[in-house]
N, C-alpha and C. Protein backbone atom coordinates (compact mmCIF):
# COMPACT_ATOMS: atom_id res chain seq x y z
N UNK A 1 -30.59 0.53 -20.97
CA UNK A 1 -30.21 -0.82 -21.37
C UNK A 1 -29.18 -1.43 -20.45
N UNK A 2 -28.58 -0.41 -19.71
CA UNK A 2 -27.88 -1.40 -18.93
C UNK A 2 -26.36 -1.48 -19.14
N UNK A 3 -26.07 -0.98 -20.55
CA UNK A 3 -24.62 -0.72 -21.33
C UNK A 3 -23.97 0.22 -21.49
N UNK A 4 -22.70 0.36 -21.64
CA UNK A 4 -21.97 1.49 -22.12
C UNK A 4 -22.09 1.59 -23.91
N UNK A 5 -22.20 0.35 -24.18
CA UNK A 5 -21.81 0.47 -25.60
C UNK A 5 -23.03 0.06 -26.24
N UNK A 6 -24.17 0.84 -26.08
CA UNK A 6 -25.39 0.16 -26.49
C UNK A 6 -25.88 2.07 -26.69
N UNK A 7 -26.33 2.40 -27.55
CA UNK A 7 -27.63 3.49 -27.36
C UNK A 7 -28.39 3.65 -28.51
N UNK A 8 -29.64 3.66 -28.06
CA UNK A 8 -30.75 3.73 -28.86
C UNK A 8 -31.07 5.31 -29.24
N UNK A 9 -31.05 5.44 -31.01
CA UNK A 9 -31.16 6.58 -31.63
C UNK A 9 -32.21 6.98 -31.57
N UNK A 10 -33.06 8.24 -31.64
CA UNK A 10 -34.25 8.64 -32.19
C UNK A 10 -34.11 9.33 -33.74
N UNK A 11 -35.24 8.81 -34.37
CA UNK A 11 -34.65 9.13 -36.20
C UNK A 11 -36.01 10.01 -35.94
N UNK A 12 -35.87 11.30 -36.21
CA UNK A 12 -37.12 12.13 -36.82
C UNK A 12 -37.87 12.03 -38.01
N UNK A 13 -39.18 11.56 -38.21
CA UNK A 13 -39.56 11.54 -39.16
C UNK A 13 -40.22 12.48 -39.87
N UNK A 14 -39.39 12.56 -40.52
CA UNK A 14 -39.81 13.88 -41.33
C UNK A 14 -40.77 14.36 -42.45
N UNK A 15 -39.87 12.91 -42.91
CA UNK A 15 -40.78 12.35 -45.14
C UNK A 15 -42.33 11.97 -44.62
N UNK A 16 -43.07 11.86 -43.55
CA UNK A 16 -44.17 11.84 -43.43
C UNK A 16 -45.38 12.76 -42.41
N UNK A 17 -43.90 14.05 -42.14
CA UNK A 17 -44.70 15.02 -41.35
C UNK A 17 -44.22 15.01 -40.07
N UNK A 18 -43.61 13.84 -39.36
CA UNK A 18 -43.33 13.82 -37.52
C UNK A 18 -44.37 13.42 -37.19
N UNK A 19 -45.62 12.68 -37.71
CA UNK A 19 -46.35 12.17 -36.78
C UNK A 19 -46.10 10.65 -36.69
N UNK A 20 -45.12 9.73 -37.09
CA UNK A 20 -45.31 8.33 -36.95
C UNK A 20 -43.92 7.73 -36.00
N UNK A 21 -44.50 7.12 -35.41
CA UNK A 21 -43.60 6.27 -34.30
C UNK A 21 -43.23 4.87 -35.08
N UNK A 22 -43.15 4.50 -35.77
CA UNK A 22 -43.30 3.14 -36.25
C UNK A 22 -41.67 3.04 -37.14
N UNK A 23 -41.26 1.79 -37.14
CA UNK A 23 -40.44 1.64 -37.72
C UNK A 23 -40.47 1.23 -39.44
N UNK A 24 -41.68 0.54 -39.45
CA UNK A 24 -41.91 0.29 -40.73
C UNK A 24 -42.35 1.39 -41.86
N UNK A 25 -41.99 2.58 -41.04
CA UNK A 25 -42.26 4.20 -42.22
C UNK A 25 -41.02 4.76 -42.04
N UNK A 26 -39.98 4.17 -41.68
CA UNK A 26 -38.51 4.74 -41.45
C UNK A 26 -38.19 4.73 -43.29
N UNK A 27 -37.69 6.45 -43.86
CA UNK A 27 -37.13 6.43 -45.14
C UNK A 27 -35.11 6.69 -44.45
N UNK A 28 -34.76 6.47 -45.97
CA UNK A 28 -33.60 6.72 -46.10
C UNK A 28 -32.67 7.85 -45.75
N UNK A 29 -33.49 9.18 -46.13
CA UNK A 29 -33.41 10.57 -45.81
C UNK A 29 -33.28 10.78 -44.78
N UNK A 30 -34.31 10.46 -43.78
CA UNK A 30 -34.42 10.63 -42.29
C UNK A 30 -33.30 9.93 -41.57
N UNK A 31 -33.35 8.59 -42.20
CA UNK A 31 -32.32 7.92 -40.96
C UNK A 31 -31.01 8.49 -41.72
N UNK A 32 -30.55 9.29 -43.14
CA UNK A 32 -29.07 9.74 -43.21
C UNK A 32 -29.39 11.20 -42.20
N UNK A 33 -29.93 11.68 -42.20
CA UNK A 33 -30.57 13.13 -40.85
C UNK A 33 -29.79 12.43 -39.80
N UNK A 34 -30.17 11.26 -39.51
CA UNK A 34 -29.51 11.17 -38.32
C UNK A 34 -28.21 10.63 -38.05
N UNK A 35 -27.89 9.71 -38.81
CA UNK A 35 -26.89 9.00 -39.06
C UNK A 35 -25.37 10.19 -39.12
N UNK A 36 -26.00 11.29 -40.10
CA UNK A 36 -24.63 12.34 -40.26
C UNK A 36 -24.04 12.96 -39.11
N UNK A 37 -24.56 12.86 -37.67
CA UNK A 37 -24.37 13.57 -36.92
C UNK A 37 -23.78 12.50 -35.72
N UNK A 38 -23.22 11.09 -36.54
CA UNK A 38 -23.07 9.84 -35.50
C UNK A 38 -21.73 9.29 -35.93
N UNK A 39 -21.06 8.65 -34.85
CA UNK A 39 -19.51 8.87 -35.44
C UNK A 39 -19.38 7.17 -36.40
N UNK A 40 -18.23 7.30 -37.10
CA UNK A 40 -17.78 6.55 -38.24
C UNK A 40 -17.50 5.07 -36.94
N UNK A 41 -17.17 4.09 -37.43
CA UNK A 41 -17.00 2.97 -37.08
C UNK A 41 -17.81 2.42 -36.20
N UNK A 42 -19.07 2.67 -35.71
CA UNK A 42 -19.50 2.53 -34.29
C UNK A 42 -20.80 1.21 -35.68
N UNK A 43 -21.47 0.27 -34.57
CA UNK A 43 -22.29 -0.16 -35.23
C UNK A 43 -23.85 -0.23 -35.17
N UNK A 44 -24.53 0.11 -36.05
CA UNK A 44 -26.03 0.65 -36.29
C UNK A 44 -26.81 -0.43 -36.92
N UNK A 45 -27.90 -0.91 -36.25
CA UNK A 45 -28.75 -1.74 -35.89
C UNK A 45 -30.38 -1.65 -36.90
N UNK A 46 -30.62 -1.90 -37.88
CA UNK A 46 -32.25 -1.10 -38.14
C UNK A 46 -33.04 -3.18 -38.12
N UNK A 47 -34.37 -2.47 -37.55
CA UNK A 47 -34.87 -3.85 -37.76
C UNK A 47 -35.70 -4.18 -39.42
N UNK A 48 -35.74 -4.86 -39.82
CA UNK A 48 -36.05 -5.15 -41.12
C UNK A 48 -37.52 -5.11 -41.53
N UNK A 49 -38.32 -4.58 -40.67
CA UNK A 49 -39.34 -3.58 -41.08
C UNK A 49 -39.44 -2.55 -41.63
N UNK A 50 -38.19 -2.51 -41.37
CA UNK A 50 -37.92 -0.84 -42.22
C UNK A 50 -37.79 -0.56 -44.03
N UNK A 51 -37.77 -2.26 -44.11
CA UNK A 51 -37.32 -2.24 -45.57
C UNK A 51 -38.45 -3.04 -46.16
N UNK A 52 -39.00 -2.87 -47.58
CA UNK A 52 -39.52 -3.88 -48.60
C UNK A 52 -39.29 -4.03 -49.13
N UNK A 53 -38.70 -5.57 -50.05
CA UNK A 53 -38.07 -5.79 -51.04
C UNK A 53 -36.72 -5.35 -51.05
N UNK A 54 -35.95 -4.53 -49.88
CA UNK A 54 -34.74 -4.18 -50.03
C UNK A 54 -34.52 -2.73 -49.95
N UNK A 55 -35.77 -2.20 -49.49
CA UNK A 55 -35.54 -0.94 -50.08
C UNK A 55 -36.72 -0.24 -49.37
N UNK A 56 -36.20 1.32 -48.49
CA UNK A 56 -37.09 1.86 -47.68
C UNK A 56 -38.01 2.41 -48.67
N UNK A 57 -38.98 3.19 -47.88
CA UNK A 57 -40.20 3.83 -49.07
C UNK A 57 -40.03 4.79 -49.60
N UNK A 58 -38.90 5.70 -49.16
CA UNK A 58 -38.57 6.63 -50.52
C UNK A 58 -37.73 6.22 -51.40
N UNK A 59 -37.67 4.97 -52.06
CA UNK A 59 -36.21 4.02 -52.43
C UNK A 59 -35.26 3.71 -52.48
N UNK A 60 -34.97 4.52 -51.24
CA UNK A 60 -32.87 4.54 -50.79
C UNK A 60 -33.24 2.80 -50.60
N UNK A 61 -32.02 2.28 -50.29
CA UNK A 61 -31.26 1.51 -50.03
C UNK A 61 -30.37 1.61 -48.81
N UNK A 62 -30.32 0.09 -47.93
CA UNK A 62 -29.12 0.36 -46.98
C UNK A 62 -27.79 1.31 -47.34
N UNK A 63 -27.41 0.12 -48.81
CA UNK A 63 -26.11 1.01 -49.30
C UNK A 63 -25.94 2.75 -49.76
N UNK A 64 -27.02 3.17 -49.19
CA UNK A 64 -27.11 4.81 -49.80
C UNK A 64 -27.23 5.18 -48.80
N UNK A 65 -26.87 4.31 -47.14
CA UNK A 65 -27.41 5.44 -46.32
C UNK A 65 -25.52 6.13 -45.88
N UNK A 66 -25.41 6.87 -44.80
CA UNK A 66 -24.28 7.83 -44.76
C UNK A 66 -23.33 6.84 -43.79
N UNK A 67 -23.43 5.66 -42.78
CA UNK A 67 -22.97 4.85 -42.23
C UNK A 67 -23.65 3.62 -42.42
N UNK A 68 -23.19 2.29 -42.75
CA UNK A 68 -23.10 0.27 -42.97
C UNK A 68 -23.86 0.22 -41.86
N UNK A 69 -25.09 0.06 -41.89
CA UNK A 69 -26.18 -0.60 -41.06
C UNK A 69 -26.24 -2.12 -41.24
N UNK A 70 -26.75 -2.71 -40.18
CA UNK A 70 -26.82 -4.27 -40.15
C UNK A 70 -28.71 -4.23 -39.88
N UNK A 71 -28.76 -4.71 -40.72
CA UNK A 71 -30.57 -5.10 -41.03
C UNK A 71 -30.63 -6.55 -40.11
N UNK A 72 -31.10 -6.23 -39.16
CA UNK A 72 -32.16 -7.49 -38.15
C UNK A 72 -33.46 -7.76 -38.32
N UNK A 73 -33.46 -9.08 -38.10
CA UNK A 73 -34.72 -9.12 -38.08
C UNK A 73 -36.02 -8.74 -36.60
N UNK A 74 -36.74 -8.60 -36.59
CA UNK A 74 -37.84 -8.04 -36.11
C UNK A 74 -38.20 -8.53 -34.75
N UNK A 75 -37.61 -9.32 -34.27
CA UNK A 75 -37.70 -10.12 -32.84
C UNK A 75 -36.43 -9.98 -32.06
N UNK A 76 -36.87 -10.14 -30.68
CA UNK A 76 -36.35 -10.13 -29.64
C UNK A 76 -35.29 -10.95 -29.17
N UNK A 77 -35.50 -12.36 -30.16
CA UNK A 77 -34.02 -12.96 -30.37
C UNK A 77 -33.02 -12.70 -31.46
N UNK A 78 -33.65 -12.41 -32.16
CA UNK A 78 -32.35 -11.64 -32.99
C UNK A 78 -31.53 -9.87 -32.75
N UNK A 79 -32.09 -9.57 -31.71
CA UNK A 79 -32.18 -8.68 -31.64
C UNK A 79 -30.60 -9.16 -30.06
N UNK A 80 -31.17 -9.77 -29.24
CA UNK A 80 -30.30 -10.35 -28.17
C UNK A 80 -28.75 -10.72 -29.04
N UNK A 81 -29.24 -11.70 -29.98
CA UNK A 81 -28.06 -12.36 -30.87
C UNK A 81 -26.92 -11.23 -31.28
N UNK A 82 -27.70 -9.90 -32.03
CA UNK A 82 -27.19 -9.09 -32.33
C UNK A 82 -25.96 -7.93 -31.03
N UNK A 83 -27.13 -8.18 -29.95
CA UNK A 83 -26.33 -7.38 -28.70
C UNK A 83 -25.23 -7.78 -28.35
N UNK A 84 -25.53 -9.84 -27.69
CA UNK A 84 -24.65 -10.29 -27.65
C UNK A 84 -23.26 -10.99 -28.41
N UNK A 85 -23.80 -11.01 -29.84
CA UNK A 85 -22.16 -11.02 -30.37
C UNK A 85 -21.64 -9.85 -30.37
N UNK A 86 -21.99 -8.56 -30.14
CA UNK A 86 -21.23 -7.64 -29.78
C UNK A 86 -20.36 -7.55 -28.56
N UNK A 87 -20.36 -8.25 -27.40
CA UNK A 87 -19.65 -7.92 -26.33
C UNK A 87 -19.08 -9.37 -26.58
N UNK A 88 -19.25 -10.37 -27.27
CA UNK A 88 -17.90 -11.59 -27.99
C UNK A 88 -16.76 -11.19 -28.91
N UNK A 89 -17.11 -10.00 -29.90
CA UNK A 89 -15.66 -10.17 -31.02
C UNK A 89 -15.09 -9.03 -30.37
């Protein structure tokens, strides 16, 4: 990416075996798997495919995961928006 303060996680998926690449089968479980092993204050990005109605498919919730994720939406400008107010505050 080009950044120091930018890195892209890999979440193992587990709750469906390890065979899916997709974001829209991301559960709660998996991304706290990964999340526990990532330090406190830093900020974590999921795009909002990941959720229906509020809520991944094993029915966690953002608020149940182990670190305050910021839910984006699904495009490439919100996604910029998101990068770049990071290197503004």
């Amino acid at each position: 990416l080009g950044r120091d303060d930018v890195r892209v996680l890999p979440v193992a998926n587990r709750f469906f075996g390890g065979n899916i690449g997709v974001a829209g089968l991301l559960v709660g479980a998996d991304l706290n798997a990964t999340l526990a092993s990532q330090p406190e204050g830093h900020r974590y990005l999921l795009p909002d495919v990941c959720l229906s109605e509020g809520r991944f498919l094993d029915g966690t919730t953002p608020a149940d995961l182990l670190r305050p994720v910021e839910v984006i939406a699904s495009d490439g400008i919100s996604l910029r928006r998101a990068l770049v107010g990071a290197v503004h505050q």
